[in-house]
C-alpha atoms as a PDB file:
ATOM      1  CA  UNK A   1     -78.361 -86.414 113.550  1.00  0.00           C
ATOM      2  CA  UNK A   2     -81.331 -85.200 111.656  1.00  0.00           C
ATOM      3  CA  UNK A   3     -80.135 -84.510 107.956  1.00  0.00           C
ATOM      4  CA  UNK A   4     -81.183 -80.867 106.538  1.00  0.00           C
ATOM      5  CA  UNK A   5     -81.831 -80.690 103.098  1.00  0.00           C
ATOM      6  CA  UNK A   6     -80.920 -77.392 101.268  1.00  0.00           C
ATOM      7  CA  UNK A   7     -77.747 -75.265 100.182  1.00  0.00           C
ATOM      8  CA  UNK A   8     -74.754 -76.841 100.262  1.00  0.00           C
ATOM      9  CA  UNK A   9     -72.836 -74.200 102.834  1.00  0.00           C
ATOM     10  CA  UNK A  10     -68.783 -73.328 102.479  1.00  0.00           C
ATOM     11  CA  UNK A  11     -66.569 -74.186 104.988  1.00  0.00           C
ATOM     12  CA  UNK A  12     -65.524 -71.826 107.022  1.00  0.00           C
ATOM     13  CA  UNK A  13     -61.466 -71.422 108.191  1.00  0.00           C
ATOM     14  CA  UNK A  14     -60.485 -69.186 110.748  1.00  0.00           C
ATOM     15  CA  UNK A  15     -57.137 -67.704 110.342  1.00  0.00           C
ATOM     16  CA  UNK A  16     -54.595 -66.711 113.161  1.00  0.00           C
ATOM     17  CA  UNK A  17     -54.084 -62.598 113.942  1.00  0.00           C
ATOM     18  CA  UNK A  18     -50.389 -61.596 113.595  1.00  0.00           C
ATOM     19  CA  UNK A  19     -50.448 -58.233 114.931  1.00  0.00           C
ATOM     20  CA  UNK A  20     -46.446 -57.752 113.970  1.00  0.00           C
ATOM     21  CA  UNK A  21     -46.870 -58.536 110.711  1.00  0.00           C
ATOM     22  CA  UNK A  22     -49.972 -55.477 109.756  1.00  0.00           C
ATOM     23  CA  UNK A  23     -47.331 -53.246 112.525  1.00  0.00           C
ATOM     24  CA  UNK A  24     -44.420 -53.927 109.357  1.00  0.00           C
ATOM     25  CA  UNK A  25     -47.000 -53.130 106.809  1.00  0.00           C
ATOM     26  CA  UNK A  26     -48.399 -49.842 108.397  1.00  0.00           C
ATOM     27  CA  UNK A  27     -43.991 -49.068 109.059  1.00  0.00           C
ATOM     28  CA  UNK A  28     -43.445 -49.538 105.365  1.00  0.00           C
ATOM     29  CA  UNK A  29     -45.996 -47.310 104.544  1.00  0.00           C
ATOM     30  CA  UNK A  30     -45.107 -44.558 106.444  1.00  0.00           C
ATOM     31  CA  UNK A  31     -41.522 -44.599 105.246  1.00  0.00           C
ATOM     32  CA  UNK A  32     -42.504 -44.403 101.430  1.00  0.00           C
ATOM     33  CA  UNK A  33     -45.016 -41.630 102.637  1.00  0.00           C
ATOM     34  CA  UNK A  34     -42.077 -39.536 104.632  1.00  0.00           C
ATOM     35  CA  UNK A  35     -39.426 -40.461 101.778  1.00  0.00           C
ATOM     36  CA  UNK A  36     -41.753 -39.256  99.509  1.00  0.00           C
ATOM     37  CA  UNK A  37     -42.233 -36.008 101.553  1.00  0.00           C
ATOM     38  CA  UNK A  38     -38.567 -35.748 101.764  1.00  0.00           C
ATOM     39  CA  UNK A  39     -37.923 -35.820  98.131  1.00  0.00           C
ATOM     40  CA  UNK A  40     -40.480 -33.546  97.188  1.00  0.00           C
ATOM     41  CA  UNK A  41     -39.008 -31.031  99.856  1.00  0.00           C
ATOM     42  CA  UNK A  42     -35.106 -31.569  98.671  1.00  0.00           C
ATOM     43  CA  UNK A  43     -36.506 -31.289  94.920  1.00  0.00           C
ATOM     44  CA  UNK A  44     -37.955 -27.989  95.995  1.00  0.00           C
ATOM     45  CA  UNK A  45     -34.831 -27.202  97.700  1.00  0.00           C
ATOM     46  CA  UNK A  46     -32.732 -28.161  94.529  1.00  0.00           C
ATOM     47  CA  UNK A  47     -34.559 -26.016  92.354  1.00  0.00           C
ATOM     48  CA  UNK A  48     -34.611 -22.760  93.410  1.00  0.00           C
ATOM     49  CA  UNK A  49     -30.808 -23.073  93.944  1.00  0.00           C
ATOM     50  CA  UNK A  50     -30.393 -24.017  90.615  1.00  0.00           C
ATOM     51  CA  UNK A  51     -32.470 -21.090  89.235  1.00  0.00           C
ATOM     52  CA  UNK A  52     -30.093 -18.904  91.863  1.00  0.00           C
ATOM     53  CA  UNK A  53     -26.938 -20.494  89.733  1.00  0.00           C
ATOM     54  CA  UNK A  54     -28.320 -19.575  86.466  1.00  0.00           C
ATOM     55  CA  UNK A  55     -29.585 -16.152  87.547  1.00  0.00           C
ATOM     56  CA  UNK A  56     -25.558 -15.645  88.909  1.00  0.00           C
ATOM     57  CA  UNK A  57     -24.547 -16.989  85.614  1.00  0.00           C
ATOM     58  CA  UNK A  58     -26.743 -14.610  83.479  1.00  0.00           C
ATOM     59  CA  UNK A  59     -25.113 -11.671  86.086  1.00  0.00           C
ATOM     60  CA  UNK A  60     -21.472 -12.765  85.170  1.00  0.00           C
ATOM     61  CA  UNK A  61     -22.024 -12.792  81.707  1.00  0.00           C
ATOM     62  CA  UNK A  62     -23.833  -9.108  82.054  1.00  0.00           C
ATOM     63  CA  UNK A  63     -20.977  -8.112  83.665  1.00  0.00           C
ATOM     64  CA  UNK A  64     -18.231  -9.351  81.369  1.00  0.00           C
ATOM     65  CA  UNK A  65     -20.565  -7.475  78.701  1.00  0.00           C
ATOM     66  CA  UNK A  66     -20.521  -4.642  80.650  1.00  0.00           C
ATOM     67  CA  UNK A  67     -16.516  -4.880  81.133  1.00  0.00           C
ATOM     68  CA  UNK A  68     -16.562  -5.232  77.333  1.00  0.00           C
ATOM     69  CA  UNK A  69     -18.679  -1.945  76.592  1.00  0.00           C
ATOM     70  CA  UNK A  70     -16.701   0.311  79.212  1.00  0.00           C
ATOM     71  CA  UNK A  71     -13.423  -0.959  77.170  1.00  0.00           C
ATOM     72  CA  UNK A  72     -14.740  -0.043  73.911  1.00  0.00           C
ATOM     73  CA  UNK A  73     -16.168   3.209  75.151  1.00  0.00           C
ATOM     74  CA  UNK A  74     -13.005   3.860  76.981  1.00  0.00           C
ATOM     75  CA  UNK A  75     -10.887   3.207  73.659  1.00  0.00           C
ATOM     76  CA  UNK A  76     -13.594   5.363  72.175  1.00  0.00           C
ATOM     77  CA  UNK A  77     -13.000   8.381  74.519  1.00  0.00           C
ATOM     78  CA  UNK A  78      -8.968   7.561  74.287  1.00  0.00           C
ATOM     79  CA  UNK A  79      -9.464   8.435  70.459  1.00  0.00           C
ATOM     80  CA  UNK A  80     -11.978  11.198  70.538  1.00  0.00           C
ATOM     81  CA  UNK A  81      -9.326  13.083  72.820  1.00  0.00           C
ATOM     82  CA  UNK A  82      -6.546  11.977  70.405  1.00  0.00           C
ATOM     83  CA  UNK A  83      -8.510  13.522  68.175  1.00  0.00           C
ATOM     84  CA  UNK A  84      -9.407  16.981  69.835  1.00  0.00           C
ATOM     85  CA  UNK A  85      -5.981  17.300  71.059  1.00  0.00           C
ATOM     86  CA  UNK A  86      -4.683  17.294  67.177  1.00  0.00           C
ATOM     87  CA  UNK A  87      -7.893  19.636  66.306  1.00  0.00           C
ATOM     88  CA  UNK A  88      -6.670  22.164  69.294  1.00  0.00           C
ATOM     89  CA  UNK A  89      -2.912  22.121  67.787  1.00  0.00           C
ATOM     90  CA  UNK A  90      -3.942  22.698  64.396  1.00  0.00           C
ATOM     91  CA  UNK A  91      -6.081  25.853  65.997  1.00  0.00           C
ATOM     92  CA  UNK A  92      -3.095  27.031  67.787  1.00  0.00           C
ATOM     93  CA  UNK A  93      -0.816  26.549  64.508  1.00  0.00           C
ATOM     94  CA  UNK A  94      -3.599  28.681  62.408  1.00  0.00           C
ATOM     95  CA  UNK A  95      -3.525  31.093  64.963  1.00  0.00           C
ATOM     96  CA  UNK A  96       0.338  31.079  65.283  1.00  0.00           C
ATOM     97  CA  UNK A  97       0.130  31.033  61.258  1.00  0.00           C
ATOM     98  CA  UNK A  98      -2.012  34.271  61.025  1.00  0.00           C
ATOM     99  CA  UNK A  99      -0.226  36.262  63.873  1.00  0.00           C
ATOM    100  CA  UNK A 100       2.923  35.436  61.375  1.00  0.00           C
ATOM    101  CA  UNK A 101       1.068  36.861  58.384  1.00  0.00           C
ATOM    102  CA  UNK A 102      -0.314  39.601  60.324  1.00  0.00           C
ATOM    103  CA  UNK A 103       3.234  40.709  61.379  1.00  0.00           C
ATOM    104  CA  UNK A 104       4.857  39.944  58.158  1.00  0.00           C
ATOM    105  CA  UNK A 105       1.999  42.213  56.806  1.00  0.00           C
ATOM    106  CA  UNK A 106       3.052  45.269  59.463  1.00  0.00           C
ATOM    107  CA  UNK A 107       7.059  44.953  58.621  1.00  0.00           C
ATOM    108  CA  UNK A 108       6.175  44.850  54.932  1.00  0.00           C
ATOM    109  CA  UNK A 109       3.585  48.228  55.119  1.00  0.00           C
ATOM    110  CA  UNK A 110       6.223  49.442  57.884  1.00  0.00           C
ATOM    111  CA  UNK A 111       8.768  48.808  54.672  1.00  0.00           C
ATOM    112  CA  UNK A 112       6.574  49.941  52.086  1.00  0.00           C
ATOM    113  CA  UNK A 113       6.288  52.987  53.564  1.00  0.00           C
ATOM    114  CA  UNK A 114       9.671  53.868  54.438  1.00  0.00           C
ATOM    115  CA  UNK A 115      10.777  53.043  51.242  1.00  0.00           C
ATOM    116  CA  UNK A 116       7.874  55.709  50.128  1.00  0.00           C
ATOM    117  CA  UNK A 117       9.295  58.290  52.126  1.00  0.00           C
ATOM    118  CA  UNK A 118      13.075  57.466  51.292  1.00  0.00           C
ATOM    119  CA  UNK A 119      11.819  57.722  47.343  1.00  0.00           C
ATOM    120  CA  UNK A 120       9.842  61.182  48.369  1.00  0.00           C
ATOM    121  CA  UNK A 121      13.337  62.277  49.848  1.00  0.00           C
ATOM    122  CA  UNK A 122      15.276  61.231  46.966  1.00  0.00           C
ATOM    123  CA  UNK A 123      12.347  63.154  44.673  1.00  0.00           C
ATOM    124  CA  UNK A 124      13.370  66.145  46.536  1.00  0.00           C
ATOM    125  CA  UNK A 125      17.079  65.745  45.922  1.00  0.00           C
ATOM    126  CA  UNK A 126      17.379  64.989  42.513  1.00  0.00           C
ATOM    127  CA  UNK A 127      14.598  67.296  41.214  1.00  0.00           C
ATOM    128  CA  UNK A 128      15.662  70.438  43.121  1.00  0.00           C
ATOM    129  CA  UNK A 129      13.666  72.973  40.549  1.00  0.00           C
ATOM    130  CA  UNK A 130      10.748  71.462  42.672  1.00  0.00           C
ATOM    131  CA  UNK A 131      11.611  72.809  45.839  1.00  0.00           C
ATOM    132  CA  UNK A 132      13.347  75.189  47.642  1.00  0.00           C
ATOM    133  CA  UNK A 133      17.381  74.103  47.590  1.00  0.00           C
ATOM    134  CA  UNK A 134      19.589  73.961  51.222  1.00  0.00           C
ATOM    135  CA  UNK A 135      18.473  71.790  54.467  1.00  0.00           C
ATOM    136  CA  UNK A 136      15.352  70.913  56.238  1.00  0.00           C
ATOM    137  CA  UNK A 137      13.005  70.093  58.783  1.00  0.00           C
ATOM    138  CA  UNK A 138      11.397  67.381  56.567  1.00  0.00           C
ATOM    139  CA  UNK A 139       8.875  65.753  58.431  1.00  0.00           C
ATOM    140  CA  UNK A 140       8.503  64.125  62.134  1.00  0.00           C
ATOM    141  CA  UNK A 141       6.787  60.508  62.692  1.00  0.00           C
ATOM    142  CA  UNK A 142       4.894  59.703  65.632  1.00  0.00           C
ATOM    143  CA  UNK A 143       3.429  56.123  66.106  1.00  0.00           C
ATOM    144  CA  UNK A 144       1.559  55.495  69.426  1.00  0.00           C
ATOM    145  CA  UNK A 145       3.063  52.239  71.375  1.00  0.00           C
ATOM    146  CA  UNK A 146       0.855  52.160  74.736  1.00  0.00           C
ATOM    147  CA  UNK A 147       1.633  52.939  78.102  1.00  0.00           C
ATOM    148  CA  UNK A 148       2.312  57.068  77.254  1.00  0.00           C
ATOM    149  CA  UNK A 149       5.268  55.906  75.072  1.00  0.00           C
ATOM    150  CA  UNK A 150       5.507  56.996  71.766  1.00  0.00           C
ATOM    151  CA  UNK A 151       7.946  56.273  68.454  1.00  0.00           C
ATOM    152  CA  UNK A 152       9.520  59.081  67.368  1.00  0.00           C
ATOM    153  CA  UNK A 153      11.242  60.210  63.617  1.00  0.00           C
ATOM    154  CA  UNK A 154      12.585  63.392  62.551  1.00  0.00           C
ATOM    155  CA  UNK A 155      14.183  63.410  59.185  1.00  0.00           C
ATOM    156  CA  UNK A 156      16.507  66.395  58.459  1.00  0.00           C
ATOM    157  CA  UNK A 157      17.176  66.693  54.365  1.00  0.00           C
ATOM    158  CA  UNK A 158      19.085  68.819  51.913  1.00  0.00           C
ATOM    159  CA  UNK A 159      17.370  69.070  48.548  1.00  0.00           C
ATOM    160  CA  UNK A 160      19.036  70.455  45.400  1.00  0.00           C
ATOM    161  CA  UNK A 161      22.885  71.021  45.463  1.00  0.00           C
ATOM    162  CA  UNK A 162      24.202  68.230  47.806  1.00  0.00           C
ATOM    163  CA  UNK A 163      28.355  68.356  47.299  1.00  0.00           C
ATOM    164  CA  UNK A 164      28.528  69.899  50.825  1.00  0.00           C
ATOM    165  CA  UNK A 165      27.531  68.258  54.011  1.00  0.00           C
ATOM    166  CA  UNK A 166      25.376  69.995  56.152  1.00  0.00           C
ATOM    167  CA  UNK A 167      26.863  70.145  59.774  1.00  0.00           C
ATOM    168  CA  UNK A 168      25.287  71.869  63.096  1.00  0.00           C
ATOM    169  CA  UNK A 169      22.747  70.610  65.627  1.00  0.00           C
ATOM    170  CA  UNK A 170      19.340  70.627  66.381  1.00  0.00           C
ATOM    171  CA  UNK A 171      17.412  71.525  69.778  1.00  0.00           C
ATOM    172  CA  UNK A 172      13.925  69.631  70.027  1.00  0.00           C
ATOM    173  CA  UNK A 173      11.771  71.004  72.496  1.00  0.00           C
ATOM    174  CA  UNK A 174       8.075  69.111  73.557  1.00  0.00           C
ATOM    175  CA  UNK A 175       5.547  72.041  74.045  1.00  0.00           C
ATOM    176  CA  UNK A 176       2.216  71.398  76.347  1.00  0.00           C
ATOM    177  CA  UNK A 177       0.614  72.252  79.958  1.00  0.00           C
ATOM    178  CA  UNK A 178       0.114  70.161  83.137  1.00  0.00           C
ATOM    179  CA  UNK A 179      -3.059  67.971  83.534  1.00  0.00           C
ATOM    180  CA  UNK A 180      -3.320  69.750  87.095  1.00  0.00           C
ATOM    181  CA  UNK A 181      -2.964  73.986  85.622  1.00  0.00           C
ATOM    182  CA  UNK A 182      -4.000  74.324  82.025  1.00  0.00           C
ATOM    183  CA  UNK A 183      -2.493  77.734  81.444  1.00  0.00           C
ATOM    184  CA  UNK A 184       0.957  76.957  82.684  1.00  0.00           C
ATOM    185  CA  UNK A 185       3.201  76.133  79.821  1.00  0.00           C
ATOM    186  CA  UNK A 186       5.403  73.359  80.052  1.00  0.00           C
ATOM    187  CA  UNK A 187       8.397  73.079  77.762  1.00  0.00           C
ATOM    188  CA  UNK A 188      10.312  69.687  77.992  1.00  0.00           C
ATOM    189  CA  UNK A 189      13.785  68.939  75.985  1.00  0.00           C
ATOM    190  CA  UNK A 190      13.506  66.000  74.028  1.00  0.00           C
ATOM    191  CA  UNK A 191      16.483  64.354  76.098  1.00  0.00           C
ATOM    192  CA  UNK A 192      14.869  64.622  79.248  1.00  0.00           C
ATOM    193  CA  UNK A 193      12.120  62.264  77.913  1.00  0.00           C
ATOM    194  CA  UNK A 194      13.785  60.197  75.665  1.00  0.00           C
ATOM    195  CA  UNK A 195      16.549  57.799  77.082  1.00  0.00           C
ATOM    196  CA  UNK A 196      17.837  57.893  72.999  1.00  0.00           C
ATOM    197  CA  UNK A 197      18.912  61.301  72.933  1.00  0.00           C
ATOM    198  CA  UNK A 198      21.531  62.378  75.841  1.00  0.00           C
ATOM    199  CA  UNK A 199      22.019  66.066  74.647  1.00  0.00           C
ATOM    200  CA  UNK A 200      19.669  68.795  74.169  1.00  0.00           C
ATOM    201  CA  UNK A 201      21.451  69.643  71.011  1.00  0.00           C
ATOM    202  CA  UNK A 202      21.575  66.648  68.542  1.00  0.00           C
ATOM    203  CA  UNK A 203      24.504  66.463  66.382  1.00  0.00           C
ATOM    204  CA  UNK A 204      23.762  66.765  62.827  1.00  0.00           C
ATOM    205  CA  UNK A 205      26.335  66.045  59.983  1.00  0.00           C
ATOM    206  CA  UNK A 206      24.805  64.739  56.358  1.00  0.00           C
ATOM    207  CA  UNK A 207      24.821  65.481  52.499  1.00  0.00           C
ATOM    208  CA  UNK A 208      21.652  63.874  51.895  1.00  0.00           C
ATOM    209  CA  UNK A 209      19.506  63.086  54.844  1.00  0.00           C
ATOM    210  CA  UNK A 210      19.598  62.311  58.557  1.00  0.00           C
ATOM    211  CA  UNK A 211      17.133  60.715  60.955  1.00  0.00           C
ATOM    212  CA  UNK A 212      17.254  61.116  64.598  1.00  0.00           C
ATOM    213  CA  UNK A 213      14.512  58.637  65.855  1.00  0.00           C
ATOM    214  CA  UNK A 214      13.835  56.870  69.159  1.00  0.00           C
ATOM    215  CA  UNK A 215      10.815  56.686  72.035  1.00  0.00           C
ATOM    216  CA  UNK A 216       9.826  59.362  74.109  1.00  0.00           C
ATOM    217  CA  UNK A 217       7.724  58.750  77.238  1.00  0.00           C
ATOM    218  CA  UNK A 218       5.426  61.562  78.329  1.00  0.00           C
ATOM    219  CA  UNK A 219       4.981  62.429  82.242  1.00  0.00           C
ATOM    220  CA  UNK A 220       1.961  61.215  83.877  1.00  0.00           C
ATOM    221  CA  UNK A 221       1.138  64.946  84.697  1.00  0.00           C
ATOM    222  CA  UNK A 222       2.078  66.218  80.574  1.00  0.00           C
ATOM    223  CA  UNK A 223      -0.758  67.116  78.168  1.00  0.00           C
ATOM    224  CA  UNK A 224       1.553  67.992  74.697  1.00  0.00           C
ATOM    225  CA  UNK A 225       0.257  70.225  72.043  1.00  0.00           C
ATOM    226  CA  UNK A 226       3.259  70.081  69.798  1.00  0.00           C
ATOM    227  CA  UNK A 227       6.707  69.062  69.033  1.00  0.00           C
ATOM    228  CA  UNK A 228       9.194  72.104  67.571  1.00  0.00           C
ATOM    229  CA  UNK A 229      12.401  71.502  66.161  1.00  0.00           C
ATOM    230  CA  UNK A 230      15.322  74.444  66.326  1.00  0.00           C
ATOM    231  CA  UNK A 231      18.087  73.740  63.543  1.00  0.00           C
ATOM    232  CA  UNK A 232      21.210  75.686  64.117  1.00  0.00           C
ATOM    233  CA  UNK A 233      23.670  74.951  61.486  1.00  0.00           C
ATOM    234  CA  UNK A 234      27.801  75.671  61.319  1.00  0.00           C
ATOM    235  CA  UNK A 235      27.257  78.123  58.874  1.00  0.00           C
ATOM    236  CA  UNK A 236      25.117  80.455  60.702  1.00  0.00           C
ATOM    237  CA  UNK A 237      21.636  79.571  59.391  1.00  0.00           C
ATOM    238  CA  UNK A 238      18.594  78.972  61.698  1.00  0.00           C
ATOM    239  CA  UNK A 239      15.704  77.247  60.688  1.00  0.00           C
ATOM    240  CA  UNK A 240      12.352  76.229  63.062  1.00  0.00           C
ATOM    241  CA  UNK A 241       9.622  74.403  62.689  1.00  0.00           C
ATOM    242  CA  UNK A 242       6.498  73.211  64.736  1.00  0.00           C
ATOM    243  CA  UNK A 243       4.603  70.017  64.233  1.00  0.00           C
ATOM    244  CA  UNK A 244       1.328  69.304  65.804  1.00  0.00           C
ATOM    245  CA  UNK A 245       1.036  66.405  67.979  1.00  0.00           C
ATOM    246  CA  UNK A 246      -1.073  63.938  66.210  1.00  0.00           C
ATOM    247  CA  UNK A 247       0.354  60.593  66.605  1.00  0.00           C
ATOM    248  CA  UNK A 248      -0.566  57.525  65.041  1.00  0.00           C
ATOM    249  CA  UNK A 249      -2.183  54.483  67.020  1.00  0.00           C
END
């Protein structure tokens, strides 16, 4: 065999094909690739749920905060009422307070001026040079009380020389016209329009004075003018006097 001079050339070894073996290979590969898949997807997965869990977490603890501020404003409101309750009862005892003073303040001017008149009386009696001696038609009171009703006083006296009573009666007589004819008199005994008096003649019987008081309640249809007072006494005297009605409110 002719001999051929040159490179020395490598030997050359031909290896078997195991077509199994490159099949496990290509398997292998294609697990880590779909286990890889499948852990990317669950971590994914896992995530947003967690973020759901802290996101329900954060809402509890906004509730409970909530719960908390709704307590306190609750308490809150529970004490501002407290408080207003107390504020309207001390209104309603200042305005029970000054109704008291107001009417302690009428009786005491109501006093105050009775005690006036009793001390004008008493003037009369024990400084009789003053005045004319014997009884009288001292004065009449009339005081307004709503609804057509009105107080009544008359006070009877006898000034100067007062060792005898003065005994006899007295017939009170309400002088006016009807609402519906103006020039028709209308003359109205005191007793049919006072339920104090049950006489037309009032029994009188004093040394020093006598009051014959009371309320008289005018007709729907009356329109008075004046009040006069007839005194007939025991002893044969007569005395009269009119009084112009102008009450008092």
């Amino acid at each position: 065999m002719p001999h051929v001079k040159g490179s020395p050339q490598p030997k050359l070894k031909v290896a078997e094909a195991h077509p199994f073996r490159a099949f496990i290979g290509r398997f292998f590969v294609l697990i880590l690739i779909v286990a890889s898949l499948a852990a990317g997807y669950i971590l994914g997965s896992v995530q947003p749920i967690q973020g759901v869990i802290s996101s329900d977490q954060y809402a509890l603890r906004d509730n409970e905060r909530l719960r908390d501020a709704v307590k306190m404003l609750g308490q809150d409101l529970g004490e501002l009422q407290a408080t207003i309750a107390q504020q309207d009862k001390t209104i309603a005892l200042d305005k029970a307070t000054i109704d008291a003073l107001r009417e302690e303040n009428r009786v005491r001017m109501d006093e105050l001026r009775q005690v006036r008149e009793e001390l004008s009386l008493f003037k009369g009696i024990m400084a009789p040079e003053e005045i004319t001696r014997g009884p009288h038609i001292k004065e009449l009171q009339l005081n307004n009380v709503g609804n057509r009703a009105f107080e009544y006083n008359i006070v009877f006296t006898q000034e100067g020389n007062n060792d005898n009573f003065v005994e006899g009666s007295a017939i009170i007589i309400l002088a006016g016209q009807s609402s519906e004819d103006e020039d028709a008199p209308v003359m109205l005994p005191l007793a049919e329009v006072s339920e104090q008096v049950q006489d037309e003649q009032v029994k009188l019987r004093y040394r020093y004075f006598q009051n014959v008081e009371g309320v008289l309640n005018l007709p729907a249809d009356f329109v008075p003018s004046h009040i006069e007072v007839i005194m007939q006494l025991n002893s044969g005297q007569r005395l009269n006097r009119l009084f112009d009605w102008s009450p008092t409110e």
